[in-house]
C-alpha atoms as a PDB file:
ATOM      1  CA  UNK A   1      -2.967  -0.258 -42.049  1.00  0.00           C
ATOM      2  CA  UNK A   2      -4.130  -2.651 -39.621  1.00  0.00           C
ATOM      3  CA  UNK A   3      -1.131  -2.620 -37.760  1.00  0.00           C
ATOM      4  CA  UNK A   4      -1.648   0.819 -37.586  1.00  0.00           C
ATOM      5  CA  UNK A   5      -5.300   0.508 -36.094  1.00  0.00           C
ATOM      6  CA  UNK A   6      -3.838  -2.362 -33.695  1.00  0.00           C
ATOM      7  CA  UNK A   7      -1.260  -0.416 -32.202  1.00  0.00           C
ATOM      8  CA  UNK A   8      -3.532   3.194 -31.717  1.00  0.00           C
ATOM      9  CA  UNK A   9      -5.984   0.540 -29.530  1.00  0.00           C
ATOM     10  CA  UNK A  10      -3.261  -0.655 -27.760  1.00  0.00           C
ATOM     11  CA  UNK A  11      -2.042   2.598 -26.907  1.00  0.00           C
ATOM     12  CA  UNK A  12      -5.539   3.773 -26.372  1.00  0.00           C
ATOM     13  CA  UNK A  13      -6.076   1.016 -23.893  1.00  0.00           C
ATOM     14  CA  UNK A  14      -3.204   1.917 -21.691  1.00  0.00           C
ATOM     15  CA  UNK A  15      -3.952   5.251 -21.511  1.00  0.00           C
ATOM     16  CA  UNK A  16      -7.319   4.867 -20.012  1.00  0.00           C
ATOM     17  CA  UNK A  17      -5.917   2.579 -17.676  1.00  0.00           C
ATOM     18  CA  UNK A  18      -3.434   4.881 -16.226  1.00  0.00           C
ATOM     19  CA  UNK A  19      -6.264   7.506 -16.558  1.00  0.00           C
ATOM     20  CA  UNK A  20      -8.268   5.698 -13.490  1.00  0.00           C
ATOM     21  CA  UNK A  21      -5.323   4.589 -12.152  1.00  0.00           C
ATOM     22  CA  UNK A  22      -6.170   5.704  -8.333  1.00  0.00           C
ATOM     23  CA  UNK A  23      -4.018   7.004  -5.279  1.00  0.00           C
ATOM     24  CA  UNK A  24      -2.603   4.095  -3.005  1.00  0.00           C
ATOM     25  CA  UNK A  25      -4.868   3.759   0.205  1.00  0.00           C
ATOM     26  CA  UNK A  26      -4.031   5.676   3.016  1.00  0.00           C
ATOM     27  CA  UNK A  27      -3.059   4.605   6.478  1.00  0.00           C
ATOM     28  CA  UNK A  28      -7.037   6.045   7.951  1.00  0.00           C
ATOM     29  CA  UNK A  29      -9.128   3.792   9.146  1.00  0.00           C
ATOM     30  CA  UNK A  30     -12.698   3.606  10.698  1.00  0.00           C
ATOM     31  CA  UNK A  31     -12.667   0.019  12.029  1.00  0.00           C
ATOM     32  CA  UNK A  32     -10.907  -3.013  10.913  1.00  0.00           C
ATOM     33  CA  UNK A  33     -12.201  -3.394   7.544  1.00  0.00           C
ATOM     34  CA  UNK A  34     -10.671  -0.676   6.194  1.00  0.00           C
ATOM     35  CA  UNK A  35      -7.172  -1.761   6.865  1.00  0.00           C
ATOM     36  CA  UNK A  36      -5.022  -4.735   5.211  1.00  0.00           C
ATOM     37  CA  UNK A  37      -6.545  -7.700   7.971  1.00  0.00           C
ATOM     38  CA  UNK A  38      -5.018 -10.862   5.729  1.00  0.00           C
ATOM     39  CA  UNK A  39      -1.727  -9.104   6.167  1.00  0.00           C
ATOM     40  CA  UNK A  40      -2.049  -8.331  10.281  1.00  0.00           C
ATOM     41  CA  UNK A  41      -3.415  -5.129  10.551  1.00  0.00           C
ATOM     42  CA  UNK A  42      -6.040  -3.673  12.940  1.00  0.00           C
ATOM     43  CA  UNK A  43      -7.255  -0.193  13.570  1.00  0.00           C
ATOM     44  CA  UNK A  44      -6.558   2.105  16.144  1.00  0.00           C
ATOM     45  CA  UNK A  45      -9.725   3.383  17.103  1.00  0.00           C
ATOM     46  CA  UNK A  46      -8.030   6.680  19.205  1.00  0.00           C
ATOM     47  CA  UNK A  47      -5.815   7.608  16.173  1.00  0.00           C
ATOM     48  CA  UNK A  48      -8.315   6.661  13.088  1.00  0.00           C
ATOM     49  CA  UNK A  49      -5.141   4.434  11.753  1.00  0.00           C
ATOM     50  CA  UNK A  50      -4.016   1.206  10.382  1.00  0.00           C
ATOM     51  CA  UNK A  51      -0.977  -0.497  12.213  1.00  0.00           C
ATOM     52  CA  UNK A  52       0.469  -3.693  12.356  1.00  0.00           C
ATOM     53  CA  UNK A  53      -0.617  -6.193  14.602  1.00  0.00           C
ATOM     54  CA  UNK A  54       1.912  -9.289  14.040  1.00  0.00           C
ATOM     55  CA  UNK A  55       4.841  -8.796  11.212  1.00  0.00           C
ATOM     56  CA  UNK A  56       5.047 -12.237  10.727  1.00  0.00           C
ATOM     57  CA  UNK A  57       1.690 -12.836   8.440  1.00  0.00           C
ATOM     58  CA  UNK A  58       3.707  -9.719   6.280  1.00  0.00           C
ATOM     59  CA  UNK A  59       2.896  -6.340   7.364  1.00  0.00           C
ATOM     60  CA  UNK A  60       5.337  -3.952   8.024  1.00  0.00           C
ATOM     61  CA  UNK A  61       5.413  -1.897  11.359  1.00  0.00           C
ATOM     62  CA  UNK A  62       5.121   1.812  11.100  1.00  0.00           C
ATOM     63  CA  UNK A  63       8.585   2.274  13.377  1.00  0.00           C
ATOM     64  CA  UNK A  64      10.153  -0.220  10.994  1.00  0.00           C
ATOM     65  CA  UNK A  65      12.320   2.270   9.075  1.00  0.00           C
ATOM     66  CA  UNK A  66      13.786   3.527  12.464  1.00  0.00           C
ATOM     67  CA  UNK A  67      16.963   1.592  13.811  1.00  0.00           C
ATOM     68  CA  UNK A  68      17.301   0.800  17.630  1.00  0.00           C
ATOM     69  CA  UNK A  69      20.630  -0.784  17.211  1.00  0.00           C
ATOM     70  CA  UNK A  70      23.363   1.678  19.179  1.00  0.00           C
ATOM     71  CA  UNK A  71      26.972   1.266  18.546  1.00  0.00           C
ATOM     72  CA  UNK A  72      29.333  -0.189  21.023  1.00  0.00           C
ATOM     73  CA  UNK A  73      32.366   2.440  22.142  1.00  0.00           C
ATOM     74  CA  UNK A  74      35.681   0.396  20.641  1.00  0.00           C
END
């Protein structure tokens, strides 16, 4: 029986969590606070939105997904 009662908390417990478990943030922003500073980025004032200042302290560039790299004709 107690088993019983353990494991219904348990259960109970994760379920509220994943109840208030939120959106992730979006890319808006309003000033510099509102953006991911420890990780390099700032806020574009004109555009309301977060984008990376310097990749190396681990943020990751909006463009990054796009590839620049052409192919060489053989």
């Amino acid at each position: 029986m107690k088993a019983v009662l353990a494991g219904l908390l348990v259960s109970l417990a994760v379920a509220a969590c994943a109840a208030f478990d939120g959106d992730p943030p979006d890319r808006s922003c309003r000033t510099d606070n509102d953006c991911f500073r420890a990780q390099g980025e700032r806020c574009n004032q004109d555009a309301r939105r977060c984008y990376c200042e310097n990749p190396a302290f681990g943020c990751v560039p909006e463009d990054a997904g796009a590839s620049s790299v052409t192919e060489a004709s053989p």
